[in-house]
Every structure is written in structure tokens, then in C-alpha cells.
C-alpha atoms as a PDB file:
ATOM      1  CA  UNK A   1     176.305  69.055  97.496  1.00  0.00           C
ATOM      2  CA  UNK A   2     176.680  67.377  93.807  1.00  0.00           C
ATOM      3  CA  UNK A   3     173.345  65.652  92.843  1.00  0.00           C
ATOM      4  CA  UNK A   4     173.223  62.517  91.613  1.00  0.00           C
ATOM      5  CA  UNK A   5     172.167  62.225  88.086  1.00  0.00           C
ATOM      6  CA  UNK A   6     171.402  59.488  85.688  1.00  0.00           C
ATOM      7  CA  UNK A   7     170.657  58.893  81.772  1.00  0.00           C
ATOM      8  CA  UNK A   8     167.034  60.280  82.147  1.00  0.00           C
ATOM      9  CA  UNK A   9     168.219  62.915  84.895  1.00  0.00           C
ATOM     10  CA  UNK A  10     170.688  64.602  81.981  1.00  0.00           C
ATOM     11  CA  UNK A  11     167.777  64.097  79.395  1.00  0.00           C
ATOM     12  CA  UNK A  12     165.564  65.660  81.712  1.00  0.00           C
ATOM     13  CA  UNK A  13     168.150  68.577  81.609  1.00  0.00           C
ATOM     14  CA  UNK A  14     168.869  68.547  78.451  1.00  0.00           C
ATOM     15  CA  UNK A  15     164.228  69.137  77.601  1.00  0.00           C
ATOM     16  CA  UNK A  16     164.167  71.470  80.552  1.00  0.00           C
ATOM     17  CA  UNK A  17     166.067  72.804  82.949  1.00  0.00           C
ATOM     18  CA  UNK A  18     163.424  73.717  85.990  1.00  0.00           C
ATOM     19  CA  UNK A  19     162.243  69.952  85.498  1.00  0.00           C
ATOM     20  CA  UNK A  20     165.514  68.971  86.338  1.00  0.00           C
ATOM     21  CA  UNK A  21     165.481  71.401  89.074  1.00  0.00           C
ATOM     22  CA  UNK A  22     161.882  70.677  90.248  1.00  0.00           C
ATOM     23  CA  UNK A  23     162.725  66.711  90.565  1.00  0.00           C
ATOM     24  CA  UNK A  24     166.521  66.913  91.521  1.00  0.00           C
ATOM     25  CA  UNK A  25     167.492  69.370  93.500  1.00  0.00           C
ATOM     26  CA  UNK A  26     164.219  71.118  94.943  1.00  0.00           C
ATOM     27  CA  UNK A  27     162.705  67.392  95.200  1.00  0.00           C
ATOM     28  CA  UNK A  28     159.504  69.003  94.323  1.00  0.00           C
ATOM     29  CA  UNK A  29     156.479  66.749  94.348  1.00  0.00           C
ATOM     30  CA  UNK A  30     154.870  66.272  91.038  1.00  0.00           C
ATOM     31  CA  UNK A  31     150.993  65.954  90.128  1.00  0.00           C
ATOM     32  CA  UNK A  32     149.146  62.750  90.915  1.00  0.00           C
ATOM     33  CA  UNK A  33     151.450  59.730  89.996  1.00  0.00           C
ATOM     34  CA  UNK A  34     150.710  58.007  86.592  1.00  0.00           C
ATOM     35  CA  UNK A  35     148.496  55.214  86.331  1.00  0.00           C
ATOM     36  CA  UNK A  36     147.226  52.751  83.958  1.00  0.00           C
ATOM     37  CA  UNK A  37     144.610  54.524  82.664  1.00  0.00           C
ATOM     38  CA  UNK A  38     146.643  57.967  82.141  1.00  0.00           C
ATOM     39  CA  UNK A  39     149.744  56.407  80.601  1.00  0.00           C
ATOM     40  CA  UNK A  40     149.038  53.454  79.390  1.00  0.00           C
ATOM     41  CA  UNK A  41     152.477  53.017  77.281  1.00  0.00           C
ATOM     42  CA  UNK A  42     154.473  53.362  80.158  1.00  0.00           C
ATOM     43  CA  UNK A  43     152.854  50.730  82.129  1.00  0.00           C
ATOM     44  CA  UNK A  44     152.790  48.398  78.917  1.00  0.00           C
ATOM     45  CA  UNK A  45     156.758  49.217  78.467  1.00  0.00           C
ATOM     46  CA  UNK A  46     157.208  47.675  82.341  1.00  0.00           C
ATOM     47  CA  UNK A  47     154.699  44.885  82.129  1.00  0.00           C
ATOM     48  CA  UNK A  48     156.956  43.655  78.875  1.00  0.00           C
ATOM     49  CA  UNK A  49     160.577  44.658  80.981  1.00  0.00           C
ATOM     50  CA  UNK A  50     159.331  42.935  83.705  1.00  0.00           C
ATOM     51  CA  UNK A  51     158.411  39.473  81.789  1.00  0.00           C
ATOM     52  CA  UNK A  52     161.800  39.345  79.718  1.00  0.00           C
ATOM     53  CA  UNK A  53     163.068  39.600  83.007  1.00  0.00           C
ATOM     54  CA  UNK A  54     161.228  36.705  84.470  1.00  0.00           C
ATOM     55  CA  UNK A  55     162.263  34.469  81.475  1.00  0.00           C
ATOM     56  CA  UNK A  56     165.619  35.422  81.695  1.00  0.00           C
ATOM     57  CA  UNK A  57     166.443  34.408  85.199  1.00  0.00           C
ATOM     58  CA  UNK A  58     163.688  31.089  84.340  1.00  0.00           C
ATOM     59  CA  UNK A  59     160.608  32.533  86.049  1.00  0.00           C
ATOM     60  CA  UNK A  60     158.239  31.439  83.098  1.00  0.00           C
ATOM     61  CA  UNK A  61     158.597  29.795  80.133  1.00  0.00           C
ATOM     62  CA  UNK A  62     156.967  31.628  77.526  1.00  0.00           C
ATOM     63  CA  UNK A  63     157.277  35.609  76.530  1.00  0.00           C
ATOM     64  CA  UNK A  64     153.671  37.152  76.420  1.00  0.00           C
ATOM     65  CA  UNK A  65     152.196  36.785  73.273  1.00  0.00           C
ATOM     66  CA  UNK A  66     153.316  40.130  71.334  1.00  0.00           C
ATOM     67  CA  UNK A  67     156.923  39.502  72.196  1.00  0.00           C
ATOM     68  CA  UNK A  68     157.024  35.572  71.102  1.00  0.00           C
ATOM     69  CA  UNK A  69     159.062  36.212  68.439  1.00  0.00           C
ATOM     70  CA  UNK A  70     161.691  36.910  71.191  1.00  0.00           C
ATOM     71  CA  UNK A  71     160.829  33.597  72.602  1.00  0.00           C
ATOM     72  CA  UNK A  72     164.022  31.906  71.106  1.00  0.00           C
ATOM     73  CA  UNK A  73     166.416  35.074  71.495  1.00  0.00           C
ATOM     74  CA  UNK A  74     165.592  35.439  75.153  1.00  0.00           C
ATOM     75  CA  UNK A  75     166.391  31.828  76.102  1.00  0.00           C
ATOM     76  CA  UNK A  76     169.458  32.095  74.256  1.00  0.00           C
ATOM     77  CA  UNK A  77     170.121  35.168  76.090  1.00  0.00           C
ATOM     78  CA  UNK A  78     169.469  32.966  79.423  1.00  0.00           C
ATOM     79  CA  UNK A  79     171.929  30.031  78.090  1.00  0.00           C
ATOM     80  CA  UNK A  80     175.043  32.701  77.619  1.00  0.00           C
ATOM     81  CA  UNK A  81     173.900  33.464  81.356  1.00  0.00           C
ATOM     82  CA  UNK A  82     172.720  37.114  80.902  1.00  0.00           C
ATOM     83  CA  UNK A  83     171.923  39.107  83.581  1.00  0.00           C
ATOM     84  CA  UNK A  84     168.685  41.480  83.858  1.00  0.00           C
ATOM     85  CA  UNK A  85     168.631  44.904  85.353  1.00  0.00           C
ATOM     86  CA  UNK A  86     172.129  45.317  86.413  1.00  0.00           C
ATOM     87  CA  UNK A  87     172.688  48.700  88.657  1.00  0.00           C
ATOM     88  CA  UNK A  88     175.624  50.767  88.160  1.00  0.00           C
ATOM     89  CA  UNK A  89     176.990  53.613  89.998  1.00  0.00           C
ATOM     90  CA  UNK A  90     179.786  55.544  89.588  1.00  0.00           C
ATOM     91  CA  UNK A  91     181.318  58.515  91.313  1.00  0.00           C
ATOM     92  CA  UNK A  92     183.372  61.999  90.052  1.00  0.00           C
ATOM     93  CA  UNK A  93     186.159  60.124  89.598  1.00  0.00           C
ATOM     94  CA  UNK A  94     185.402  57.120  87.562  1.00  0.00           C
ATOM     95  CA  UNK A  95     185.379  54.826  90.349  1.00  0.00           C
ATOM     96  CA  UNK A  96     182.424  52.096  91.133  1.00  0.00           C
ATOM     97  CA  UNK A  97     180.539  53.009  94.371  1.00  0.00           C
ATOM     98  CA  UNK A  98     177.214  52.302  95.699  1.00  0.00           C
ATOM     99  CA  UNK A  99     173.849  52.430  93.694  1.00  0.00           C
ATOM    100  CA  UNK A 100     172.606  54.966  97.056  1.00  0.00           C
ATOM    101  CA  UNK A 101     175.913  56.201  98.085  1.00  0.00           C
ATOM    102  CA  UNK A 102     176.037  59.298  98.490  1.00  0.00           C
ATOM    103  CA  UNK A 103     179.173  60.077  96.501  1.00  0.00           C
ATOM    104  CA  UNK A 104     177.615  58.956  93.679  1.00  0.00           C
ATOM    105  CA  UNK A 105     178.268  60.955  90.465  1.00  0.00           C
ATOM    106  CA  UNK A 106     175.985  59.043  87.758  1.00  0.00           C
ATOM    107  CA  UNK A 107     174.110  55.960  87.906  1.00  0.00           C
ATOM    108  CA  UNK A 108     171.636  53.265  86.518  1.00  0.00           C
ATOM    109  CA  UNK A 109     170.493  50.009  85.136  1.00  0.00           C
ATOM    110  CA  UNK A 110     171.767  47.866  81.892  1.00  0.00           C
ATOM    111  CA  UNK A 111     168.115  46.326  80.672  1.00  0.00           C
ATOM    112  CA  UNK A 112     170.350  43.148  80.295  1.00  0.00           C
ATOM    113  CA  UNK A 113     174.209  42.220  80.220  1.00  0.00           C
ATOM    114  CA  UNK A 114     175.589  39.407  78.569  1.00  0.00           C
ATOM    115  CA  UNK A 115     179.444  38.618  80.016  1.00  0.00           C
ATOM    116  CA  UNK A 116     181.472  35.893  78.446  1.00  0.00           C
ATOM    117  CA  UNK A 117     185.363  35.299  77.409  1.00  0.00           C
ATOM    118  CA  UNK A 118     184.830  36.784  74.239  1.00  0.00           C
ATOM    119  CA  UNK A 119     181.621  38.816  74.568  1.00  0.00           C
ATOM    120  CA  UNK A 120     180.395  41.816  76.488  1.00  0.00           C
ATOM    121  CA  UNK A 121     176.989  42.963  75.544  1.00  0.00           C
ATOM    122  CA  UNK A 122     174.631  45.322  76.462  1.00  0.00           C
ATOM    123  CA  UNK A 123     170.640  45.410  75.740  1.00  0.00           C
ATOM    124  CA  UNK A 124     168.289  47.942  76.296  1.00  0.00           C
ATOM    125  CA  UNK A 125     164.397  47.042  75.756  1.00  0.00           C
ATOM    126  CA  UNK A 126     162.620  49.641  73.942  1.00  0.00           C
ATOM    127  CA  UNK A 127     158.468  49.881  73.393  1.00  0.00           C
ATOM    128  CA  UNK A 128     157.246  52.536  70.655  1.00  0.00           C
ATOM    129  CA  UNK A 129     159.609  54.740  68.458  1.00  0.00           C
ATOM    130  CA  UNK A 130     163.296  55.235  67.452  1.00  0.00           C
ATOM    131  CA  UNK A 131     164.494  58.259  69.080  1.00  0.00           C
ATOM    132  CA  UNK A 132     167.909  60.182  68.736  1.00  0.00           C
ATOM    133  CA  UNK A 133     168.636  60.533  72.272  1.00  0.00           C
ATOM    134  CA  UNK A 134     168.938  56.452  72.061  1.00  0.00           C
ATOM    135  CA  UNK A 135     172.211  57.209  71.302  1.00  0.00           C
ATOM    136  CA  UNK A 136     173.021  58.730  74.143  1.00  0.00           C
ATOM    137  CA  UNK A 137     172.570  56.102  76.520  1.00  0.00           C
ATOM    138  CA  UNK A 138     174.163  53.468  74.401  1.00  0.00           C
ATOM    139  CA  UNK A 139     177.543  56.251  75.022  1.00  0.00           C
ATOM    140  CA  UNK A 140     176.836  56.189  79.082  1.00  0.00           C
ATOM    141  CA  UNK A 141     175.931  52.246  79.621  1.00  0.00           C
ATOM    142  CA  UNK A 142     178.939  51.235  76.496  1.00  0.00           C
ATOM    143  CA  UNK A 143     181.647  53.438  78.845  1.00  0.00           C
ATOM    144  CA  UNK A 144     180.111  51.878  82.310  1.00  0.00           C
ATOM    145  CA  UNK A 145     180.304  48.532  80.996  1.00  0.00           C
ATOM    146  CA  UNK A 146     183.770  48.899  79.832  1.00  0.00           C
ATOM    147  CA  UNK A 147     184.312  50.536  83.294  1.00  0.00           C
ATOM    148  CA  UNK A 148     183.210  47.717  85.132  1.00  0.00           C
ATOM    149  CA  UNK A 149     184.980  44.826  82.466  1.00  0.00           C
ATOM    150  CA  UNK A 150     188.831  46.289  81.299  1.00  0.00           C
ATOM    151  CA  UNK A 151     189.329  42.818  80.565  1.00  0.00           C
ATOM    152  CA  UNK A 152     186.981  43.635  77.555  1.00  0.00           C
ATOM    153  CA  UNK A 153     188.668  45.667  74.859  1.00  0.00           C
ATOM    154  CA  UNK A 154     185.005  46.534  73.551  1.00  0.00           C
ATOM    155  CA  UNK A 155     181.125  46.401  73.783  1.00  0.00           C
ATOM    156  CA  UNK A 156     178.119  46.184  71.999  1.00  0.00           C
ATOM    157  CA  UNK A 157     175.358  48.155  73.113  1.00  0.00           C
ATOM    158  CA  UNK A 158     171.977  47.294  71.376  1.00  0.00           C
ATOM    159  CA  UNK A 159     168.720  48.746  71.631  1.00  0.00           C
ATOM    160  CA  UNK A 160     165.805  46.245  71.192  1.00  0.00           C
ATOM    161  CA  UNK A 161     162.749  48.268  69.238  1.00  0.00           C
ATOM    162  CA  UNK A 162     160.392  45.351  70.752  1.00  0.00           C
ATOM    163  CA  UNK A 163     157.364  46.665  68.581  1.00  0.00           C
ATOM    164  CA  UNK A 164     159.524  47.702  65.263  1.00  0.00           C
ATOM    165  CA  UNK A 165     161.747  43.832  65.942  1.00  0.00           C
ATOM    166  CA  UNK A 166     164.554  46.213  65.465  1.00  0.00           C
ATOM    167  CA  UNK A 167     168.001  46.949  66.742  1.00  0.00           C
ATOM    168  CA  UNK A 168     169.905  50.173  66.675  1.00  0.00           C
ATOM    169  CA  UNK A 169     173.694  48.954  68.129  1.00  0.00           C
ATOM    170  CA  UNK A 170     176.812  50.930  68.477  1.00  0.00           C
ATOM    171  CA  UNK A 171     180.351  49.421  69.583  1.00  0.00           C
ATOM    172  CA  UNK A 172     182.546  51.327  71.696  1.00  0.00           C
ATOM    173  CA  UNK A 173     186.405  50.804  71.811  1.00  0.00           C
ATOM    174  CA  UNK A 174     188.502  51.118  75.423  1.00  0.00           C
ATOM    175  CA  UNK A 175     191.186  53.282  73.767  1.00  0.00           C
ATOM    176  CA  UNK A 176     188.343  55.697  73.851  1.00  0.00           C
ATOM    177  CA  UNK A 177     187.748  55.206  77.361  1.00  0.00           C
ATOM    178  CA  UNK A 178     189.527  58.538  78.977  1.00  0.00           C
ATOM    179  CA  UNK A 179     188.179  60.590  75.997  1.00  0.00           C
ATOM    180  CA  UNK A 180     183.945  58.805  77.230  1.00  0.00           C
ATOM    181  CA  UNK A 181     184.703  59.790  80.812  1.00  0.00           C
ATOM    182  CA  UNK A 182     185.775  63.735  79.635  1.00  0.00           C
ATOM    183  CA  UNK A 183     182.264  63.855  77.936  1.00  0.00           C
ATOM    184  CA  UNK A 184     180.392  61.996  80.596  1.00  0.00           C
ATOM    185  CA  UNK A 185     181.918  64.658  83.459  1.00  0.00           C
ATOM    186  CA  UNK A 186     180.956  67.620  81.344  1.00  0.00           C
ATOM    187  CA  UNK A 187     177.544  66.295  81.147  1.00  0.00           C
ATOM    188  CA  UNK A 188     177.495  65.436  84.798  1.00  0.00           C
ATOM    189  CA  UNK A 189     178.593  69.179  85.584  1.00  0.00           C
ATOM    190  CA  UNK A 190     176.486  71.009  83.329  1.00  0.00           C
ATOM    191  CA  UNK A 191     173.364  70.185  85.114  1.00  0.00           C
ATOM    192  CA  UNK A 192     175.071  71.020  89.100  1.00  0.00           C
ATOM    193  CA  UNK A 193     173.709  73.610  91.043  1.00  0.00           C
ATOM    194  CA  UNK A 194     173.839  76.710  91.406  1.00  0.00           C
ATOM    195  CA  UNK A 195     172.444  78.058  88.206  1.00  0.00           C
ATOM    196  CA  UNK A 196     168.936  79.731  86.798  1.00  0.00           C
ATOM    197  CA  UNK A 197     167.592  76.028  85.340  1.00  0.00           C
ATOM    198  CA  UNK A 198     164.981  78.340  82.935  1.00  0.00           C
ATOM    199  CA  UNK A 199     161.607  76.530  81.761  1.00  0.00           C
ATOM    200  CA  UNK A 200     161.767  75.068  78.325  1.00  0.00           C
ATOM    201  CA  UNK A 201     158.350  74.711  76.863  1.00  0.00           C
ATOM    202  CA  UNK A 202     157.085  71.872  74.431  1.00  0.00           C
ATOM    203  CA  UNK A 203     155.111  68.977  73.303  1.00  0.00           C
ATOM    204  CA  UNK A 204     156.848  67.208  76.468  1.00  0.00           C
ATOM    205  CA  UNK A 205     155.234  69.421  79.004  1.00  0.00           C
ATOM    206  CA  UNK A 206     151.644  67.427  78.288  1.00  0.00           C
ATOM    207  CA  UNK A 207     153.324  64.772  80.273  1.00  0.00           C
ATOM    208  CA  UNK A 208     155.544  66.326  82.676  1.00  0.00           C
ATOM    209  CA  UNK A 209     154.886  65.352  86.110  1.00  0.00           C
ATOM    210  CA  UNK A 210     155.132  69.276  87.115  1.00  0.00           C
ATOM    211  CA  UNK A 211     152.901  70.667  84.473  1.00  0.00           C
ATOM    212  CA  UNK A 212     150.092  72.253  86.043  1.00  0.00           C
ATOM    213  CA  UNK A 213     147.236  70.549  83.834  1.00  0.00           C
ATOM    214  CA  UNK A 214     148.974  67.708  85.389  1.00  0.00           C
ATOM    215  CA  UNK A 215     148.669  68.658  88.884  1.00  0.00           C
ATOM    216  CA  UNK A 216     152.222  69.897  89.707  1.00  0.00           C
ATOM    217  CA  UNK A 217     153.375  73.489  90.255  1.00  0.00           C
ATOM    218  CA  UNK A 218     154.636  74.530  87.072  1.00  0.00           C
ATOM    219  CA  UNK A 219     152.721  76.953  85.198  1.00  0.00           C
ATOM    220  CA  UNK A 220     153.543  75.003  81.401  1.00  0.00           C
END
């Protein structure tokens, strides 16, 4: 059976193959699950998700107060009627399906997606650096969005440095659209099963959830 993968599933790959293996398609169990205390950042990065969210869709009025220089942006975002976390799920042929289904080839979430006559928009809040593989997902979630919107000859997908008040955006074009989903299937297929999925030691491993310093089986 094909599994399922997503933006961080192929990154995962990409760092190391037997985490891929140990989390996709063994379903291994990891260490002890992160908390507050042990990673800190990532709790911080979904505590800030979470209240752009809220504002968005008029939960509160006011962004906590590192982020209220995105006070004004954010309700503008709500006015254009922008919608938070959006799932998407597509399967080997390029067709929409269900977020679970079974048949599903790739999936995930837009942060945010703005949808109007004469804009299509995605956003993706970021906490901490600028990292290359950015780039990456701006590729999958600019091709989804132009899956889901042909009426949209392009999008913008921007990533939101929320620390840096930065944006790193790329446009994509739907002339490119057939050439996106040949790249997007190769990357899909290079990560089946059955091959070796070798360990791939580095700097990541001190938080991999299989390391064995951090409880899990792996012996990096």
C-alpha cells in the first residue's frame, strides 16, 4: 500500500530515510512526546498559529503582544475573508479526495488562504529562522492551491518570518501546472516502500523523536 505523505513527511525523507521509515511506514513509536519544557519553540510557534487563527475567524480582538505589529495585517486579512488552516488532500492522480482517505497521495494545511475575484493567496506563519527548504512548500501548497482554484491563473505563496517581520513569497503560474504535478509525483514516489531507508546522521538527530537520547529506538 502507497503511504500517505505530506510537506514534512518528504522533508523527513529528504534528512533521513529510517525516520521516514520509523514514523511512516513501521509507525514506530517515538520517545516521550515533547513538552513545554523540552521544546519550548515549538509550543511558542502553536500558541502564536493558534491566536492568528482566533483573530482571523473574530475570536479575540487583539494579537498577543509580540505579534501586534500584525494587529492591522491580520484584520485586513479577516476583511478579504481569509480562511485559517485549510486541509488539502490529494491523490496519485491529481484529483481532490479526503484529508483521511485512504487513497490519499499527499496532503496538508495552508496556514491561511485568501480567495477573491482577483486574488489567490497563500500564507504560511513562520517562528525563528529563514530556511531553504521554505521553498519547498511554497512549490507543494502554490500547485494545490492552483489545483483547487483553475479559475486562478496564479498564486502568491508567502511565508510570514513572524520574529524577523519578514516575507519570503514566490508566484507560481498555471501553465506550469502539469510540469508542478511531474515533480510533486517523483517526490511522492521516491519515498514508497520497499526500499533500504538508511540512517542519515546530524545536528537534527538531537531532536528526533526516535533518537535514543530521546527515548526512541534509534541508536543516533
Amino acid at each position: 500500500m502507497a503511504i500517505t505523505v505530506s510537506y514534512s513527511g518528504i522533508s523527513m525523507y529528504k534528512d533521513c530515510p529510517s525516520a521516514f521509515y520509523r514514523k511512516y511506514v513501521a509507525k514506530e513509536e517515538g520517545g516521550a512526546p515533547p513538552t513545554r519544557e523540552t521544546a519550548p519553540a515549538m509550543f511558542r510557534g502553536t500558541d502564536l498559529h493558534n491566536a492568528i487563527e482566533e483573530m482571523i475567524l473574530g475570536k479575540r480582538e487583539r494579537l498577543p503582544k509580540e505579534l501586534s505589529g500584525y494587529d492591522g495585517f491580520v484584520k485586513q486579512l479577516a476583511d478579504l475573508g481569509a480562511k485559517p488552516e485549510v486541509a488539502f488532500a490529494w491523490d496519485a492522480n491529481w484529483e481532490a479526495t479526503g484529508f483521511d482517505a485512504e487513497e490519499a497521495a499527499i496532503r496538508g494545511f495552508y496556514d491561511c488562504k485568501v480567495v477573491t475575484p482577483n486574488q489567490l493567496t497563500i500564507y504560511e506563519w513562520k517562528t525563528g529562522k529563514v530556511y531553504p527548504e521554505h521553498v519547498t512548500q511554497r512549490h507543494l501548497y502554490g500547485m494545490s492551491a492552483m489545483l483547487e482554484h483553475p479559475e486562478h491563473e496564479s498564486v502568491n505563496v508567502i511565508t510570514t518570518y513572524l520574529d524577523l517581520m519578514e516575507n519570503m513569497s514566490t508566484t507560481y503560474h498555471s501553465p506550469m501546472l502539469s510540469t508542478y504535478k511531474w515533480m510533486w509525483t517523483k517526490y511522492i514516489n521516491k519515498c514508497q516502500p520497499p526500499q533500504p531507508y538508511p540512517m542519515r546522521p546530524s545536528w537534527k538527530c538531537r531532536t528526533c523523536q526516535f533518537s535514543k537520547k530521546n527515548g526512541g529506538k534509534c541508536p543516533n
